[in-house]
Protein backbone atom coordinates (compact mmCIF):
# COMPACT_ATOMS: atom_id res chain seq x y z
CA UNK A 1 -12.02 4.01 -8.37
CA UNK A 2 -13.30 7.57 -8.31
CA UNK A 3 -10.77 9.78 -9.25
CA UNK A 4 -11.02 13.61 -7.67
CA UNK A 5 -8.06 16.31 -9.15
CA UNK A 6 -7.68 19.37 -6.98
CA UNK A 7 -7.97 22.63 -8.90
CA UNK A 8 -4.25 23.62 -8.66
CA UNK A 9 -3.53 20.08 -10.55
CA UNK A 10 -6.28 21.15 -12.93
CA UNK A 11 -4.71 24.57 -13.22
CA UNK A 12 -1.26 23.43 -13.78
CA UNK A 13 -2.21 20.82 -16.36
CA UNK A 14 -2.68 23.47 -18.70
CA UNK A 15 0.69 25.15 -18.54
CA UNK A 16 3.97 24.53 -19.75
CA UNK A 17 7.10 22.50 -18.38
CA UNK A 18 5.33 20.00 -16.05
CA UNK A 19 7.24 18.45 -13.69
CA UNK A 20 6.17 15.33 -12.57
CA UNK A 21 7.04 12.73 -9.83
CA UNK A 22 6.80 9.64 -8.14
CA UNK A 23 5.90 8.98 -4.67
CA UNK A 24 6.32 5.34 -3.17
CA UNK A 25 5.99 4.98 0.30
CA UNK A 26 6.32 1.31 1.25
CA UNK A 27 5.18 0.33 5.42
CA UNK A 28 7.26 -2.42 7.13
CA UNK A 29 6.37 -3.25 10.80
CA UNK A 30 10.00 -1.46 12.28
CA UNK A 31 10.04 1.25 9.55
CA UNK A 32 8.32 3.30 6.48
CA UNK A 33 10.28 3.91 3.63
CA UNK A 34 9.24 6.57 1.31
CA UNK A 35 10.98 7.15 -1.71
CA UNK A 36 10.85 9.33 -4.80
CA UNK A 37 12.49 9.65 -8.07
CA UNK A 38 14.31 12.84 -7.72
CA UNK A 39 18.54 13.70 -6.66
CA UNK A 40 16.91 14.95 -3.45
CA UNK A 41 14.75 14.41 -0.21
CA UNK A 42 11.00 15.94 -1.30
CA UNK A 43 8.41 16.87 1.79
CA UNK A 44 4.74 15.86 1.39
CA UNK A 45 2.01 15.34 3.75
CA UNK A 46 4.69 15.75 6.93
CA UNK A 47 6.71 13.40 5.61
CA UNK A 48 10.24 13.42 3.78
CA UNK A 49 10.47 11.17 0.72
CA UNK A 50 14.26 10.62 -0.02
CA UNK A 51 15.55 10.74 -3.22
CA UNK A 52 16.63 7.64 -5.53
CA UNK A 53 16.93 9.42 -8.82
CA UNK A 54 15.72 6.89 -10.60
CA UNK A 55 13.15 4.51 -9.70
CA UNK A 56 13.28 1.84 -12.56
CA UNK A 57 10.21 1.21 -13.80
CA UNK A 58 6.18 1.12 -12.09
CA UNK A 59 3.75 -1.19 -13.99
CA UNK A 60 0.49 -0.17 -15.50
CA UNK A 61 -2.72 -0.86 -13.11
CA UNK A 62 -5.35 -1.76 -15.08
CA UNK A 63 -9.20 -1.69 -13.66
CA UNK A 64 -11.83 -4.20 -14.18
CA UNK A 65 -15.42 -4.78 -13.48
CA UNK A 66 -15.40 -8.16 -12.10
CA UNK A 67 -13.73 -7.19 -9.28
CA UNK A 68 -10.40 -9.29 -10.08
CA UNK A 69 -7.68 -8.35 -7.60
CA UNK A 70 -5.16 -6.14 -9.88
CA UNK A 71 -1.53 -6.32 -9.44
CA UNK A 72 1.45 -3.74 -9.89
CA UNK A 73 5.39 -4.53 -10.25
CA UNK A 74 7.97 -1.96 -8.90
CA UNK A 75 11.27 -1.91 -9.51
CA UNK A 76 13.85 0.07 -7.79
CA UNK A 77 17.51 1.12 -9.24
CA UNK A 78 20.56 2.32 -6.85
CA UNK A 79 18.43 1.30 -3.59
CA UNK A 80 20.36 3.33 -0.57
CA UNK A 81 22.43 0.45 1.34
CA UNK A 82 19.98 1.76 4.95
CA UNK A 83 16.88 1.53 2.73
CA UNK A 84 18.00 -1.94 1.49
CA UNK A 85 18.99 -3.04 4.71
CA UNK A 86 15.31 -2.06 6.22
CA UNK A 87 13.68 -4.25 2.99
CA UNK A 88 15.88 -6.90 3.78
CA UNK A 89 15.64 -7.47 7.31
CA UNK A 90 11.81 -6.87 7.79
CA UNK A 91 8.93 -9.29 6.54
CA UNK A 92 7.44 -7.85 3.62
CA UNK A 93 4.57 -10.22 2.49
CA UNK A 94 0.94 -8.34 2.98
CA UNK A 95 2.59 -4.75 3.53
CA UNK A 96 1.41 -1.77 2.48
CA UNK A 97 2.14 -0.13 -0.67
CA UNK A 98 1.34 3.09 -2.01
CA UNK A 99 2.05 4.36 -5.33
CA UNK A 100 1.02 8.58 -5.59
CA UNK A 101 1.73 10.49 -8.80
CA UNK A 102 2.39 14.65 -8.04
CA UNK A 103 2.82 17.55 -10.16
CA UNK A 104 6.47 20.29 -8.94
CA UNK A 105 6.06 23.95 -9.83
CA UNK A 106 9.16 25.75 -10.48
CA UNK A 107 10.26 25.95 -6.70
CA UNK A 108 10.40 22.10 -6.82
CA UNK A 109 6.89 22.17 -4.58
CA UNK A 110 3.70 19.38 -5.14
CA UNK A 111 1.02 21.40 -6.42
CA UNK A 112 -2.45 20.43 -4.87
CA UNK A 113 -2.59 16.58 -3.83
CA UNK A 114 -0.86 13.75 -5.53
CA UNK A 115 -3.00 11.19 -7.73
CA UNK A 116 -3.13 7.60 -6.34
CA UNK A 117 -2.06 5.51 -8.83
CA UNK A 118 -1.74 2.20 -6.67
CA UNK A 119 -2.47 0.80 -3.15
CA UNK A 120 -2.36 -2.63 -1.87
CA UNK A 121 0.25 -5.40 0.10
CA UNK A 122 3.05 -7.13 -1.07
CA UNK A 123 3.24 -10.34 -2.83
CA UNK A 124 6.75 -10.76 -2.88
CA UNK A 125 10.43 -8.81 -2.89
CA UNK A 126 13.21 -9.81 -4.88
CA UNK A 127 16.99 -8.15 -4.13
CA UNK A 128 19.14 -8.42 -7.35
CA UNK A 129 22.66 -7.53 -6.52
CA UNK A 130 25.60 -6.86 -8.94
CA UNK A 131 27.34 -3.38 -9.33
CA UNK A 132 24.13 -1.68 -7.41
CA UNK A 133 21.52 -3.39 -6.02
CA UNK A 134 17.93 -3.19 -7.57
CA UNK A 135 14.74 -4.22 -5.84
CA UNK A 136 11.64 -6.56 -7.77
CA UNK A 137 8.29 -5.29 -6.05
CA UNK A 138 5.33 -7.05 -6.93
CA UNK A 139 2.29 -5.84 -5.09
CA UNK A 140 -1.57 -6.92 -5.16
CA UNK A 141 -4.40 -4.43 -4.52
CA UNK A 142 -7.12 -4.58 -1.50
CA UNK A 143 -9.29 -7.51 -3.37
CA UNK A 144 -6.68 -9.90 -3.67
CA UNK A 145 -7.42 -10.10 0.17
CA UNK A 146 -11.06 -11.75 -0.77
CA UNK A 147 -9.14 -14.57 -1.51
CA UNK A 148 -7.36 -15.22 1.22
CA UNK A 149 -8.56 -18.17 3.47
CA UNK A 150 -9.05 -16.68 7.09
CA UNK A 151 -7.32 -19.45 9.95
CA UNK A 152 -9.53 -18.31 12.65
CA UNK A 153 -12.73 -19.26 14.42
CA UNK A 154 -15.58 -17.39 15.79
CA UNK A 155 -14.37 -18.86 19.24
CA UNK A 156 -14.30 -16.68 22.79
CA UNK A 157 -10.72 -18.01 22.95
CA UNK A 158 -9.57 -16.94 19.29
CA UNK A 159 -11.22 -13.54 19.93
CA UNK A 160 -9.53 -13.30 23.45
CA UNK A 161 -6.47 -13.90 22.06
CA UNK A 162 -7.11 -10.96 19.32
CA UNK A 163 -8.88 -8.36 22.16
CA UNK A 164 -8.02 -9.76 25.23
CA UNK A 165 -11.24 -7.64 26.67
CA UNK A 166 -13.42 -7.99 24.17
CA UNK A 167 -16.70 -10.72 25.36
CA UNK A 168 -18.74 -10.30 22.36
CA UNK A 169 -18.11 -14.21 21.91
CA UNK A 170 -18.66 -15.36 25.37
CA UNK A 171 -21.73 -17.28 25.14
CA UNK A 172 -21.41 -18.26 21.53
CA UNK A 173 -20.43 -21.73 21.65
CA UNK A 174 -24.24 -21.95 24.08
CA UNK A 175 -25.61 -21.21 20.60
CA UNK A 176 -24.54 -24.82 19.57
CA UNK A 177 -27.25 -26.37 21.76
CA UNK A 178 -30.07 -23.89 21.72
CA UNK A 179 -33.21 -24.75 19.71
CA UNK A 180 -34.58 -21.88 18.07
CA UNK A 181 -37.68 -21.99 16.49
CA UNK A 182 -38.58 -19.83 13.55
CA UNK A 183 -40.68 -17.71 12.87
CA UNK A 184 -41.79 -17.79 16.62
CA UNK A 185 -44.81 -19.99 17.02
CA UNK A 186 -46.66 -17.26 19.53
């Protein structure tokens, strides 16, 4: 994956006392949660990322050439009891994940754009309780969806049900009986 620094990050890379933090924003179907590792709610992007403190730990993503789906684990200390109750409650397998790195400057403010450092659904969601609950994340980039086996059929009915008025299937199943011959004897 290509990987493009703005010129503030650049800039800032080469001074002293870097701050750095950890953006997770994590997309169920009735909510988002974003979450960061500092004592307090940061703003990126028009959105506020509330503070955890401490995010556990976020696995290394490694990159390959073979085009092997990657996979990251996330895990999530002293979860917010509303933030737990939204991971809980809502489906979670083939969400989105994203996983953005970001550099403060003395104000506390991202400098430039954050580096991606993971995207992709979730395989699974383990809640650990005991004196404060923790969260097990594991998550699956966009190629593990290659492997997925897709249920459908190129049907007018299956599509209607999808688009209800979309008729780019209508005559396909007259396909079934039509000779064709190729190339074209004329």
């Amino acid at each position: 994956m290509p990987r493009n620094l703005h010129a503030d990050v650049i800039t800032a890379l080469n001074g002293d006392n870097l701050k750095w933090i950890t953006l997770i924003e994590i997309v169920f179907d009735a909510a988002t949660l974003r979450l960061c590792n500092r004592l307090t709610t940061i703003d990126f992007d028009g959105n506020t990322y509330s503070g955890l403190g401490s995010i556990g730990t976020v696995g290394s993503v490694s990159e390959n050439i073979n085009l092997d789906p990657e996979k990251c684990t996330i895990s999530l200390s002293g979860v917010d009891p509303t933030a737990l109750g939204v991971m809980v409650n809502n489906d979670h397998l083939g969400r989105n994940i994203s996983i953005r790195y970001a550099l403060l400057d003395a104000s506390n403010q991202i400098i430039g754009e954050p580096i991606v450092h993971f995207q992709g659904s979730m395989n699974s969601l383990e809640v650990l309780y005991g004196g404060e609950a923790s969260v097990e994340i594991e998550a699956a980039d966009q190629l593990a969806d290659w492997d997925r086996i897709y249920a459908g059929r190129l049907t007018d009915e299956d599509q209607q049900a999808l688009y209800p008025f979309d008729r780019c299937l209508a005559y396909i199943s007259r396909l079934a009986k039509k000779t064709i011959i190729w190339p074209d004897r004329k």
